[in-house]
Protein backbone atom coordinates (compact mmCIF):
# COMPACT_ATOMS: atom_id res chain seq x y z
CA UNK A 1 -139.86 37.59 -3.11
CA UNK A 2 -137.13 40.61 -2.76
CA UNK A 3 -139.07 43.10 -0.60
CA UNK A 4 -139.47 46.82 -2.84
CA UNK A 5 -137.42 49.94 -1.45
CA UNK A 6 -139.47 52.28 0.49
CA UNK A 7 -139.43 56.11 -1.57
CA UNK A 8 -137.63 58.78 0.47
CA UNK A 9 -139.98 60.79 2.89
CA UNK A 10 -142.26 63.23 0.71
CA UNK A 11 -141.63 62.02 -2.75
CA UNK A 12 -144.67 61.43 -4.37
CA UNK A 13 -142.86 58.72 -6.43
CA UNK A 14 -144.95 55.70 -6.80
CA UNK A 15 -143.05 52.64 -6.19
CA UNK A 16 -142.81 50.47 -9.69
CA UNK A 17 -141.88 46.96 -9.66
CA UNK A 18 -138.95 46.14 -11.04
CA UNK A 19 -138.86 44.53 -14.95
CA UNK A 20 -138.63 40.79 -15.37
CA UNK A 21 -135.06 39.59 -14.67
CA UNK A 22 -133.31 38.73 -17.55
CA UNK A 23 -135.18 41.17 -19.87
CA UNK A 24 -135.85 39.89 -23.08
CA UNK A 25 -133.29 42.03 -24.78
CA UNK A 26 -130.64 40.31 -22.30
CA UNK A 27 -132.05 37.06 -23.23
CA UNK A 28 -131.79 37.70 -27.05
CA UNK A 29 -128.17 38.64 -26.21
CA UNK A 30 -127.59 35.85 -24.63
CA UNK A 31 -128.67 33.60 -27.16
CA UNK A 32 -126.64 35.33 -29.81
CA UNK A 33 -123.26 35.05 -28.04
CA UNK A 34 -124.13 30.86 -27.36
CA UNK A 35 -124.59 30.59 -31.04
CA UNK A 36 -121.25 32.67 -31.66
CA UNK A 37 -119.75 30.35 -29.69
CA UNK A 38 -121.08 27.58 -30.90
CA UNK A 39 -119.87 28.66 -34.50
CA UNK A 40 -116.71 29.88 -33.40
CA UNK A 41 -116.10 25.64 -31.46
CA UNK A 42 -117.12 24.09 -34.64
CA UNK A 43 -115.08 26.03 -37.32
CA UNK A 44 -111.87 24.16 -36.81
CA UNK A 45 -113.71 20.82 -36.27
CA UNK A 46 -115.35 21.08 -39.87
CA UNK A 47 -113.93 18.97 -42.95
CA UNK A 48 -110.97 19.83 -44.23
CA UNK A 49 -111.82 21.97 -47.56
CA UNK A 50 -109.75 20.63 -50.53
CA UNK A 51 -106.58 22.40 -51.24
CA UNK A 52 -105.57 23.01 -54.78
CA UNK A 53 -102.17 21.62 -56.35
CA UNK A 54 -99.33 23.90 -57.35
CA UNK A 55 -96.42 23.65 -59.71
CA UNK A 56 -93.42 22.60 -58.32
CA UNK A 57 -89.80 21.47 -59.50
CA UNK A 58 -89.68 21.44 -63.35
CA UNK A 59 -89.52 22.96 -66.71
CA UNK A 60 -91.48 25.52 -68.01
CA UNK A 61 -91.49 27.81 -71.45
CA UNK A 62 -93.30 31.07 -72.41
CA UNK A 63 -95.39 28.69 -73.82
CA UNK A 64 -97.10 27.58 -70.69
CA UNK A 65 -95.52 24.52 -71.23
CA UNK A 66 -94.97 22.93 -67.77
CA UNK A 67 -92.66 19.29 -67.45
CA UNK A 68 -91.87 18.66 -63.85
CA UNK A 69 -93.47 17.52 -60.38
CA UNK A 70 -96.56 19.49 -58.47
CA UNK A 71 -96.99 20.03 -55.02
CA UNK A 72 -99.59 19.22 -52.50
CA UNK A 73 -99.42 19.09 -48.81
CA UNK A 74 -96.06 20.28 -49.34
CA UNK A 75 -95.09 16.88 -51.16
CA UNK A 76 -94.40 16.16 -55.29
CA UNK A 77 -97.06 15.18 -56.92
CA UNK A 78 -96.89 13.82 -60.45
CA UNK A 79 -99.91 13.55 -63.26
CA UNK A 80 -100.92 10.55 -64.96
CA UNK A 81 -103.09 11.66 -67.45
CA UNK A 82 -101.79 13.55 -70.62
CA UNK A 83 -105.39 13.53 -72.32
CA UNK A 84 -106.77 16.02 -69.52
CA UNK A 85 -105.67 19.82 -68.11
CA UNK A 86 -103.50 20.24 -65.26
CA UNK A 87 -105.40 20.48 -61.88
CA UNK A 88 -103.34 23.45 -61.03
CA UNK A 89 -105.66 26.37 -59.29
CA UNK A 90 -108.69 23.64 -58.54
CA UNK A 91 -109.64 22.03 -55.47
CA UNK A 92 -108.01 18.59 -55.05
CA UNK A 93 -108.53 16.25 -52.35
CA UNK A 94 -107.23 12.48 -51.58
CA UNK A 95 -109.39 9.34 -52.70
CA UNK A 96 -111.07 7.95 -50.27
CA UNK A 97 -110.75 4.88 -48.99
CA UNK A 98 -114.15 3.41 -49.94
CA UNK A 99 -114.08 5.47 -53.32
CA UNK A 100 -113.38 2.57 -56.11
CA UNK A 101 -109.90 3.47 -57.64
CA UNK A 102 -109.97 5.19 -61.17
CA UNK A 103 -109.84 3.43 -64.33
CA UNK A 104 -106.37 4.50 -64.94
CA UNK A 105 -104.45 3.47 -62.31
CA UNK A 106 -106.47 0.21 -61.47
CA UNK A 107 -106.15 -0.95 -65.79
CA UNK A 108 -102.15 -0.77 -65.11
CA UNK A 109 -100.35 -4.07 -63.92
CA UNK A 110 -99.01 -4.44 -60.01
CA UNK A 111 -95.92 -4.56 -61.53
CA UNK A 112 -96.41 -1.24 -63.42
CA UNK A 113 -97.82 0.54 -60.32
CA UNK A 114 -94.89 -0.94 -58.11
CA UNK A 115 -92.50 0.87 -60.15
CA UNK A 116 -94.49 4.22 -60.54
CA UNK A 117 -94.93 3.90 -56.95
CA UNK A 118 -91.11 3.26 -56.43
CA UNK A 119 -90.38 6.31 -58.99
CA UNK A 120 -92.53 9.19 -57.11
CA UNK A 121 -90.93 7.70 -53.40
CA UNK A 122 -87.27 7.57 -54.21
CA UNK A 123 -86.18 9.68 -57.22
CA UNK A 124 -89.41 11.85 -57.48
CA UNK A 125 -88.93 13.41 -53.41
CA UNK A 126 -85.95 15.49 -55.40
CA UNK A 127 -86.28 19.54 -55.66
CA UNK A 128 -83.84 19.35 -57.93
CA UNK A 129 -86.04 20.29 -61.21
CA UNK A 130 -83.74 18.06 -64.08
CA UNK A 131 -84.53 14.87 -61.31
CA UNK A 132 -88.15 15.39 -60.95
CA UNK A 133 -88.77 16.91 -64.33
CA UNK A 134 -87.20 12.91 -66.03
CA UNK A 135 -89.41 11.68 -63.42
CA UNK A 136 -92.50 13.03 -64.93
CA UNK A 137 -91.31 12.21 -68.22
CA UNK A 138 -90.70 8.59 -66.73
CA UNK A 139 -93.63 8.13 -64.94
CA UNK A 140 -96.23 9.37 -68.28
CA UNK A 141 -94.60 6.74 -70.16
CA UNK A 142 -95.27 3.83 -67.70
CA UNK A 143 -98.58 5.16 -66.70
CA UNK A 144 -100.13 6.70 -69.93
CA UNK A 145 -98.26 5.39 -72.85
CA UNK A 146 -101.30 5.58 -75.45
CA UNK A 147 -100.97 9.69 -75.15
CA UNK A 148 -96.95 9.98 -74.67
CA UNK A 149 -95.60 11.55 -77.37
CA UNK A 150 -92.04 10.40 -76.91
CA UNK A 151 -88.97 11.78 -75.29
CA UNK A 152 -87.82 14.01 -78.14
CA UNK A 153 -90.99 16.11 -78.27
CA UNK A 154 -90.37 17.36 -74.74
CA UNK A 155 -86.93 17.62 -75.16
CA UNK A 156 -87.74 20.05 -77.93
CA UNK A 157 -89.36 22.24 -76.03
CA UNK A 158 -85.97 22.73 -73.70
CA UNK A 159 -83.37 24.52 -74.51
CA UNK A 160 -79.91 21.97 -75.17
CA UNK A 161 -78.25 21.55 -72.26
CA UNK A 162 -81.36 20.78 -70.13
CA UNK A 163 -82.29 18.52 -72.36
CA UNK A 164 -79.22 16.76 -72.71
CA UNK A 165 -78.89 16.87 -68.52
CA UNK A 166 -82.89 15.32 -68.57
CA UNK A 167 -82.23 12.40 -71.29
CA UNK A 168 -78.88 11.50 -68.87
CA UNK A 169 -81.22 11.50 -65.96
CA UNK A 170 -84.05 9.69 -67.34
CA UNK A 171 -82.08 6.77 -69.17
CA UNK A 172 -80.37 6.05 -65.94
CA UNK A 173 -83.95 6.17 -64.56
CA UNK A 174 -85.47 3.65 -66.83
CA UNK A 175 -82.49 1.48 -66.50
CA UNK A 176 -83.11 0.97 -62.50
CA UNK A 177 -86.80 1.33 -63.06
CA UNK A 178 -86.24 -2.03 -64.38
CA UNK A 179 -84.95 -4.24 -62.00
CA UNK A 180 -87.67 -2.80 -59.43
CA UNK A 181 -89.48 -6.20 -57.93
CA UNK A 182 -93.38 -6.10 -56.29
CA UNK A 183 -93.81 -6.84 -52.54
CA UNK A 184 -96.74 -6.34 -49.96
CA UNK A 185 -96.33 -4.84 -46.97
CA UNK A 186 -95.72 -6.79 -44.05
CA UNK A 187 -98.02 -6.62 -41.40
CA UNK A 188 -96.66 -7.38 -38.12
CA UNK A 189 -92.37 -7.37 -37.34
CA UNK A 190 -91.02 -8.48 -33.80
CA UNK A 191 -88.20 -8.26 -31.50
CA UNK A 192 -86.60 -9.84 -28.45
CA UNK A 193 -84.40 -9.08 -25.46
CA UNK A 194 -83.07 -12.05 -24.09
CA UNK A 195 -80.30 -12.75 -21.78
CA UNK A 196 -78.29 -16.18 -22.47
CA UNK A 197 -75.16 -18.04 -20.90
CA UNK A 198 -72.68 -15.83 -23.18
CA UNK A 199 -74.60 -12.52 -22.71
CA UNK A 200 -77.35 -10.30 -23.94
CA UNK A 201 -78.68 -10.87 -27.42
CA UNK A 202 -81.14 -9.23 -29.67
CA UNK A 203 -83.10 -11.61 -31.40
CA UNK A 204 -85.68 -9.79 -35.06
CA UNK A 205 -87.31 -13.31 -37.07
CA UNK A 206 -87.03 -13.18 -40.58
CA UNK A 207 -90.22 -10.15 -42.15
CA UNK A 208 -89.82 -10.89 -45.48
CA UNK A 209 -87.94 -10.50 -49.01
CA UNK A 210 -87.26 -6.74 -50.02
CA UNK A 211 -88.17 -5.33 -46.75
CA UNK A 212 -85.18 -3.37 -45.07
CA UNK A 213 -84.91 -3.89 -41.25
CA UNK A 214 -83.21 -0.87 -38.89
CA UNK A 215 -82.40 -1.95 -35.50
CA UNK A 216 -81.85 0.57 -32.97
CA UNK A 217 -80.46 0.40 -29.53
CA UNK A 218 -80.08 1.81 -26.26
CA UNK A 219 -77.99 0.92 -23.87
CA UNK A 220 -76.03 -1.72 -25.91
CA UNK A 221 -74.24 -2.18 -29.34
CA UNK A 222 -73.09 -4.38 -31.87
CA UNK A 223 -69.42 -3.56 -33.05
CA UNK A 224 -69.66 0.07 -31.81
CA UNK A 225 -72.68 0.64 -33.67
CA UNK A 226 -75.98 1.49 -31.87
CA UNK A 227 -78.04 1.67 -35.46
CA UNK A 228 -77.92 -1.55 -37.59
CA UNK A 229 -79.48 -2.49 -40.89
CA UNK A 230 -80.91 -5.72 -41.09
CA UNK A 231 -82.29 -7.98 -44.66
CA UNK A 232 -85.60 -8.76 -43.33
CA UNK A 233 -85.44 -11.69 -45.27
CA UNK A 234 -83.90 -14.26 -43.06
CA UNK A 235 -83.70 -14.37 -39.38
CA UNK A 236 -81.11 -12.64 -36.98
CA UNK A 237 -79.57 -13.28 -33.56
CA UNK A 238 -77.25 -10.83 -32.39
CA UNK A 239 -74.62 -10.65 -29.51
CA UNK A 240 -74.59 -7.11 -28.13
CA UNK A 241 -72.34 -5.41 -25.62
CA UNK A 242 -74.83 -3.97 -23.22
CA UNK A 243 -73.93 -0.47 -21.08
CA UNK A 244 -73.24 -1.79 -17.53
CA UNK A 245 -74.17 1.43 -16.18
CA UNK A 246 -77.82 1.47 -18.01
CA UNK A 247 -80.30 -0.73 -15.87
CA UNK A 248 -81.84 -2.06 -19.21
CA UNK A 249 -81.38 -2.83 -22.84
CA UNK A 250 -83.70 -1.45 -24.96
CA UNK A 251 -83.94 -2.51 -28.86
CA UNK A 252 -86.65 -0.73 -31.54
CA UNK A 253 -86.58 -1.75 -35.19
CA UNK A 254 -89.01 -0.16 -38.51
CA UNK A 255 -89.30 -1.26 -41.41
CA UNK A 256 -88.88 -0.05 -44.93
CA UNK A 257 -88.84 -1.39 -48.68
CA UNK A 258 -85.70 -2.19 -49.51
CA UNK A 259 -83.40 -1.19 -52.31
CA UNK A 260 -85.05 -2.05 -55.58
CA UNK A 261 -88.34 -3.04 -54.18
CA UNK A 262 -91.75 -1.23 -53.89
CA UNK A 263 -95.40 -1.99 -53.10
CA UNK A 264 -98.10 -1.47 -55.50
CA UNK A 265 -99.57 1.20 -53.21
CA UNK A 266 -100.30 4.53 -54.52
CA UNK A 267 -101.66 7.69 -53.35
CA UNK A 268 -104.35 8.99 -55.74
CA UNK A 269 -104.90 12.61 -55.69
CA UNK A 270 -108.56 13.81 -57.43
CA UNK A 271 -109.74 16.80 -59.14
CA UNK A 272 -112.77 16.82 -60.93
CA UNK A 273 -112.74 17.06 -64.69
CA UNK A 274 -108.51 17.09 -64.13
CA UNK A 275 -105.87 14.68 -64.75
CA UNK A 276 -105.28 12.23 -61.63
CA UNK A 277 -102.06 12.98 -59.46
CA UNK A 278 -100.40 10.32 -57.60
CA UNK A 279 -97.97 10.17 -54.77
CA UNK A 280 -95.82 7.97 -52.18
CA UNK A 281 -97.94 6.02 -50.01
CA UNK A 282 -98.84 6.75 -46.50
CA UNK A 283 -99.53 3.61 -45.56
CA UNK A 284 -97.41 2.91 -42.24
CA UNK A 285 -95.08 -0.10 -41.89
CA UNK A 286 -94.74 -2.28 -38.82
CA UNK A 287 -92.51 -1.43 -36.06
CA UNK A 288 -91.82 -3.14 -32.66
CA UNK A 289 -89.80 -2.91 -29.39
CA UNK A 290 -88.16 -5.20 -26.68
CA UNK A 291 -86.85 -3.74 -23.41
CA UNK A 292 -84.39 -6.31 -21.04
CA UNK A 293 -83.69 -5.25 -17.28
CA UNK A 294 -80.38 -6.23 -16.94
CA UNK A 295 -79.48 -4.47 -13.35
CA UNK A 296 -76.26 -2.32 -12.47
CA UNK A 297 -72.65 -3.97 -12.24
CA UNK A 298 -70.51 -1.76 -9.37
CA UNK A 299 -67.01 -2.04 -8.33
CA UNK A 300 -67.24 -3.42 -4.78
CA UNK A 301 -64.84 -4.39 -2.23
CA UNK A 302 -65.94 -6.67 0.78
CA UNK A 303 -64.85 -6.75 4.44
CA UNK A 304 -64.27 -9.86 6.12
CA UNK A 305 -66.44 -9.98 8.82
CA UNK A 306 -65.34 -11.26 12.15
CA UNK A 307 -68.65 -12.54 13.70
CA UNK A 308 -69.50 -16.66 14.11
CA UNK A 309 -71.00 -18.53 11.99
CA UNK A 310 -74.11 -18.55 11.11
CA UNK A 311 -76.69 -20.76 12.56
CA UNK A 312 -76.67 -24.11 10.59
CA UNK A 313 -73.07 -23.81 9.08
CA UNK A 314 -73.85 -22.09 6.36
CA UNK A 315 -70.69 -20.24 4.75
CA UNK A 316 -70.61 -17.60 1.91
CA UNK A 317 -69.73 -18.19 -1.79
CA UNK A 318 -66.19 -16.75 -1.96
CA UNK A 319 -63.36 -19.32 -1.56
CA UNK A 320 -60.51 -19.03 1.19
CA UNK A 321 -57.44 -18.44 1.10
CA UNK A 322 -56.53 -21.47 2.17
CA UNK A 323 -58.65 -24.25 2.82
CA UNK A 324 -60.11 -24.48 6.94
CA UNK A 325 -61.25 -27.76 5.97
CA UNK A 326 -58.08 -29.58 5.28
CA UNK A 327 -55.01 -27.54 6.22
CA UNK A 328 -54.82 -26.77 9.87
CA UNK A 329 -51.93 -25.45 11.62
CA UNK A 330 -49.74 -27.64 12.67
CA UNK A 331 -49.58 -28.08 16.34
CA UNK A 332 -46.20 -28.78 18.14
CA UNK A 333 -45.77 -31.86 19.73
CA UNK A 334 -46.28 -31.85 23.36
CA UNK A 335 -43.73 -33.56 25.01
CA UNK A 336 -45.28 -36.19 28.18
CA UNK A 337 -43.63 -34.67 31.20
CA UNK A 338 -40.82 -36.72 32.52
CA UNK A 339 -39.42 -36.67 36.45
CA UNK A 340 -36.74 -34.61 37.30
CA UNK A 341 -34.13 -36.23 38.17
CA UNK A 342 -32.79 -36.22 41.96
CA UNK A 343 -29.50 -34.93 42.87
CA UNK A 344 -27.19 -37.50 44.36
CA UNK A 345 -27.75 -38.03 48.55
CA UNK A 346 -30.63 -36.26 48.00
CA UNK A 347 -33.98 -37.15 49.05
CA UNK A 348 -36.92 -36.50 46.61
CA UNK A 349 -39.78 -34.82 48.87
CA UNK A 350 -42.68 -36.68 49.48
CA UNK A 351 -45.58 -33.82 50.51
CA UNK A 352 -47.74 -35.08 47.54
CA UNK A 353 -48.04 -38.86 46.04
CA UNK A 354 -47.79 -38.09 42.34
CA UNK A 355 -48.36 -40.64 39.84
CA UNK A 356 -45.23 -42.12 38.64
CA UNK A 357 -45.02 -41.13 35.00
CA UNK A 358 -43.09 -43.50 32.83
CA UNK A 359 -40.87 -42.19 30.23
CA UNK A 360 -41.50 -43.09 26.36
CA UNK A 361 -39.36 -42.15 23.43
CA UNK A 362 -42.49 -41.03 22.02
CA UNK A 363 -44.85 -39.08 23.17
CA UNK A 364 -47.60 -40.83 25.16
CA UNK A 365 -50.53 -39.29 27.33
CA UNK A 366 -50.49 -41.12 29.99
CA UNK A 367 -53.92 -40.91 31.93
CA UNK A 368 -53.78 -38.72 34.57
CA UNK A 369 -56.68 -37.79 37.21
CA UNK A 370 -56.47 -34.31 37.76
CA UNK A 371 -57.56 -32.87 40.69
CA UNK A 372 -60.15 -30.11 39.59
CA UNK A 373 -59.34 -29.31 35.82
CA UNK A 374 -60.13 -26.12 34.84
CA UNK A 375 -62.70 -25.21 32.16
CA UNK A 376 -61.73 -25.99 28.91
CA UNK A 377 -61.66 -22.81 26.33
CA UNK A 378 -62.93 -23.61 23.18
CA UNK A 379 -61.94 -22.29 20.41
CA UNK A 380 -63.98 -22.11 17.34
CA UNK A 381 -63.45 -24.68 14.32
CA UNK A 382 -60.09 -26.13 16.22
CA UNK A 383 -60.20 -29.24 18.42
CA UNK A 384 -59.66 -29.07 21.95
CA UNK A 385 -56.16 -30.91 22.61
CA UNK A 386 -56.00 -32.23 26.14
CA UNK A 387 -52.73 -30.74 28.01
CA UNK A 388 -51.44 -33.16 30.79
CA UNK A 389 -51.59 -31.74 34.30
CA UNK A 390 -48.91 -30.92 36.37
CA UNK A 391 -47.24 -32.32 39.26
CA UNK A 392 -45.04 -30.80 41.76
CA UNK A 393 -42.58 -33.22 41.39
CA UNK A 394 -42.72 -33.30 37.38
CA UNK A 395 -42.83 -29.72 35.92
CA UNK A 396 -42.46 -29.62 32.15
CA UNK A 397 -42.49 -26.32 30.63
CA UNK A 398 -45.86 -26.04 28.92
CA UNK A 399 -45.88 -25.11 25.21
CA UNK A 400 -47.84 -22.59 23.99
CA UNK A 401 -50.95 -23.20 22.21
CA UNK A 402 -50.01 -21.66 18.55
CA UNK A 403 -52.61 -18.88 18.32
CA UNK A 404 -54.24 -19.29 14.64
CA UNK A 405 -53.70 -15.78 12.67
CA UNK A 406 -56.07 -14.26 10.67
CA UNK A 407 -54.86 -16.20 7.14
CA UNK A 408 -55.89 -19.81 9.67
CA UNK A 409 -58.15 -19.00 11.37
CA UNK A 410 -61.59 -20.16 9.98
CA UNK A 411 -64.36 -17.75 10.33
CA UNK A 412 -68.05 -17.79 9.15
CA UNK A 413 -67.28 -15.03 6.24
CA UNK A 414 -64.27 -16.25 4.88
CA UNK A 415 -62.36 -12.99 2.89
CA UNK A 416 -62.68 -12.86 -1.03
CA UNK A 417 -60.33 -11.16 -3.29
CA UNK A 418 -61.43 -7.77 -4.01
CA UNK A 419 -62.56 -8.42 -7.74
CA UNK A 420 -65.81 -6.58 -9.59
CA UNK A 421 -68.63 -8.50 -8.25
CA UNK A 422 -72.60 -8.96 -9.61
CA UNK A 423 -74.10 -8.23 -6.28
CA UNK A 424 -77.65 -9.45 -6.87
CA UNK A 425 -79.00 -8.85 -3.53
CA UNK A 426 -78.16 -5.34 -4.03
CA UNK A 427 -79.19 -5.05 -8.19
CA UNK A 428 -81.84 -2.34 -8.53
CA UNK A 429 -85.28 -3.66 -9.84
CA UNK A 430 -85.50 -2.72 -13.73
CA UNK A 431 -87.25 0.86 -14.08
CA UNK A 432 -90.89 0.30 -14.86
CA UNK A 433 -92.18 0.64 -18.12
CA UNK A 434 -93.98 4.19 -18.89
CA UNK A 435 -97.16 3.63 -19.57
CA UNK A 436 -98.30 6.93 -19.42
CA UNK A 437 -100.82 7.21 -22.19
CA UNK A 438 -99.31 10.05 -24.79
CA UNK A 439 -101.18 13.05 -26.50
CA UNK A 440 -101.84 12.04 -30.30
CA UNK A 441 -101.13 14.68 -32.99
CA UNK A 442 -104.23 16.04 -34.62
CA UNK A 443 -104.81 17.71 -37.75
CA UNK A 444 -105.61 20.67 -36.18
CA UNK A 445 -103.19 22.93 -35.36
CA UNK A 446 -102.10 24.57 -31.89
CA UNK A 447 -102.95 28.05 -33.21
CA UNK A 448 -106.50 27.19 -34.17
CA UNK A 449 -107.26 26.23 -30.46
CA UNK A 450 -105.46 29.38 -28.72
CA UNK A 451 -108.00 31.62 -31.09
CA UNK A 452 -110.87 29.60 -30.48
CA UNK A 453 -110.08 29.97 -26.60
CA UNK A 454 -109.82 33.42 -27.17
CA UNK A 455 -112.64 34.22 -28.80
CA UNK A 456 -114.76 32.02 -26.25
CA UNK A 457 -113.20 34.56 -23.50
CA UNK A 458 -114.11 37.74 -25.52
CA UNK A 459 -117.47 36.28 -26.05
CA UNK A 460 -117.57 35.51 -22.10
CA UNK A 461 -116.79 38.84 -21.19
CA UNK A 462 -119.11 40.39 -23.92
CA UNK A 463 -122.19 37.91 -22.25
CA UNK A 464 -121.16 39.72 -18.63
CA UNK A 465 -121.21 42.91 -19.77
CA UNK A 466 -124.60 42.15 -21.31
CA UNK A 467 -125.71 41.19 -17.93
CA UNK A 468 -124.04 44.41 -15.70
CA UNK A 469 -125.37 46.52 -18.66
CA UNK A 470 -129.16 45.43 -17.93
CA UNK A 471 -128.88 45.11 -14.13
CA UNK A 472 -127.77 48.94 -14.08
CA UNK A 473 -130.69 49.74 -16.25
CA UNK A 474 -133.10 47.43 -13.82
CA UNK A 475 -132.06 49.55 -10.83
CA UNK A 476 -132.62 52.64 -12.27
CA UNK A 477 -136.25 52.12 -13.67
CA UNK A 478 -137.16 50.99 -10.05
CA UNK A 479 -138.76 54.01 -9.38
């Protein structure tokens, strides 16, 4: 326990104990910044409120006649339901997944869903307001033809050049609405990287019928082009010309409905007691990816080395120039050594008996026992050839071993012509995969968090000032 301050001499001060540490006041403070806080962290974690749908590209009269696409989450939205009020101004949300789908777009044929679905994705993503306002006229007739009054009654109600441009647009509409064909979704695509005999090929199995197939690439290309469209309906195996200078190919390829096809997927949009709004899909479709290491080519040049052969005769792949093997130099003869003749009246000396060498029109070694025959030099990859020793009486000029030149003589690294070369012993490894994991995006937005952390300082600095605050006002009601 703190020991109490001693009152200066002669005050008659008695000495009070301090108050309790934290006073209730600071504790109620306390307690009211947490729960601040706590508010202020759970605010932008709370449900999304409903956002209401607005008019977008269209028609409209004095009238309050409105024909044309609305907008929510800053997409085109198109309604269904002529027998109910627009849901402009009211709170409309997304159906949920485990929400049964309404009467009136589950009662209409996958056929008849595939091509409103097609009609809102393709035609109805226009801002141009003739496009999207024969889209809405399009898409009441497939969806609610019991309440559609007919073409001519909205055309009425534009003045005569719109509606000439919006019949134009909408027959042309209903005439490609008709050849629009159901599919599902794939679930799954796949790619592969391979390296055969011929070179590096990118190999995508057949998806499906109607489903459009981009390839990308990186590193490599296929004509000059490094984005390719693919029918996912059969099966592809492409030859690519890889970048010698990237250390790996890398392919990616989505998928998308193609041209003239649609799923029976639909958006739904609800707002109670409106009419229903539906929209593209946001289903995703499959994508994949296939990376090859395929190493670095380099222009290289390589020096002949001059050391010996390795242990165990093993040579290197280049050929010679010229073949050690089977063309030698060819050694000149060397002529036996033949007497000298005598001069007439002359006696031959006699210091030394010397063999008595026999003359041959051919050249013959004739055995000779020399006296102390120096050591032989050997000479690598050419036979030792045995030179006849001398006599004093028989002196034949020697002939000179020929001295192989570089182009003969046979070395342990023969030289190769300096072409491009693959050096594999010197190919870098493939650069790892990254497999760092990656921040997903959130529906919250960056600016929610920096004024969250913000307010959690302010409320941080509030909570200290709380605490200084009462410690000043414990120290000086000590006495």
């Amino acid at each position: 326990m703190p020991t109490l301050p001693s009152p200066p001499p002669g005050s008659l001060a008695r000495r009070v104990p301090p108050p309790e540490f934290p006073s209730p006041r600071l504790r109620l403070g306390l307690a009211l910044v947490l729960l601040a806080a706590i508010v202020a962290l759970l605010i932008p974690l709370g449900v999304r409120a409903a956002s209401a749908a607005e008019l977008g590209a269209g028609y409209s009269n004095s009238n309050g006649t409105f024909i044309g696409a609305m907008r929510y989450d800053d997409e085109n939205a198109y309604c269904i339901e002529l027998s109910k009020p627009r849901p402009v101004g009211k709170p409309t949300r997304p159906l949920g997944r485990d929400e049964p789908v309404p009467a009136a777009v589950s009662s209409l044929s996958a056929t008849e869903r595939a091509q409103l679905h097609w009609a809102v994705s393709n035609p109805g993503t226009s801002s141009d307001p003739t496009v999207t306002t024969a889209v809405a006229m399009l898409v009441w007739s497939v969806a609610d033809d019991r309440h559609y009054p007919g073409d001519q009654h909205y055309h009425a109600k534009m003045p005569q050049a719109t509606a000439a441009a919006v019949a134009e647009q909408l027959e042309q509409l209903r005439a490609e609405l008709a050849k629009v064909q159901v599919i599902e979704r794939p679930t799954a695509v796949q790619v592969t990287v391979v390296r055969l005999d011929d070179g590096v090929h990118v190999q995508v199995p057949k998806v499906g019928t109607g489903v459009h197939v981009t390839l990308s690439l990186e590193a490599a290309s296929v004509d000059g082009a490094s984005v390719v469209a693919l029918d996912g309906g059969r099966s592809h195996d492409l030859l690519v010309k890889h970048d010698t200078r990237k250390p790996e190919v890398i392919a990616d390829v989505s998928t998308a409905p193609a041209a003239g096809y649609a799923t029976s997927e639909l958006r739904v949009l609800v707002t109670e007691g409106r009419q229903l709004l539906i929209q593209a899909s946001q289903a995703a479709w499959p994508q994949a990816s296939d990376r090859l290491g395929i190493g670095v080519i380099t222009n290289k040049t390589r020096v002949p080395e001059t050391t010996s052969p390795a242990p165990g005769g093993s040579t290197t792949k280049p050929s010679l120039v010229g073949k050690p093997s089977t063309v030698a130099p060819t050694p000149t003869a060397t002529p036996t050594p033949a007497p000298t003749p005598a001069a007439p009246g002359t006696q031959p000396p006699t210091a030394t008996p010397t063999p008595t060498l026999t003359p041959a029109p051919t050249p013959t070694k004739t055995p000779v026992a020399p006296p102390a025959p120096p050591a032989p030099v050997e000479t690598p990859a050419t036979p030792p050839t045995e030179t006849p020793t001398a006599t004093p009486t028989a002196t034949p000029t020697p002939t000179a071993t020929p001295t192989p030149t570089p182009s003969d003589a046979p070395t342990g690294s023969p030289m190769p012509s300096p072409t491009e070369v693959h050096d594999d012993a010197t190919t870098p490894a493939p650069a790892p995969e990254d497999d760092t994991p990656r921040l997903a995006e959130t529906g919250t937005k960056p600016g929610i968090w920096f004024g969250v952390a913000g307010a959690g300082l302010a409320l941080i600095g509030l909570g200290g000032w709380f605490i200084a605050r009462d410690r000043q006002r414990r120290e000086a009601t000590s006495w």
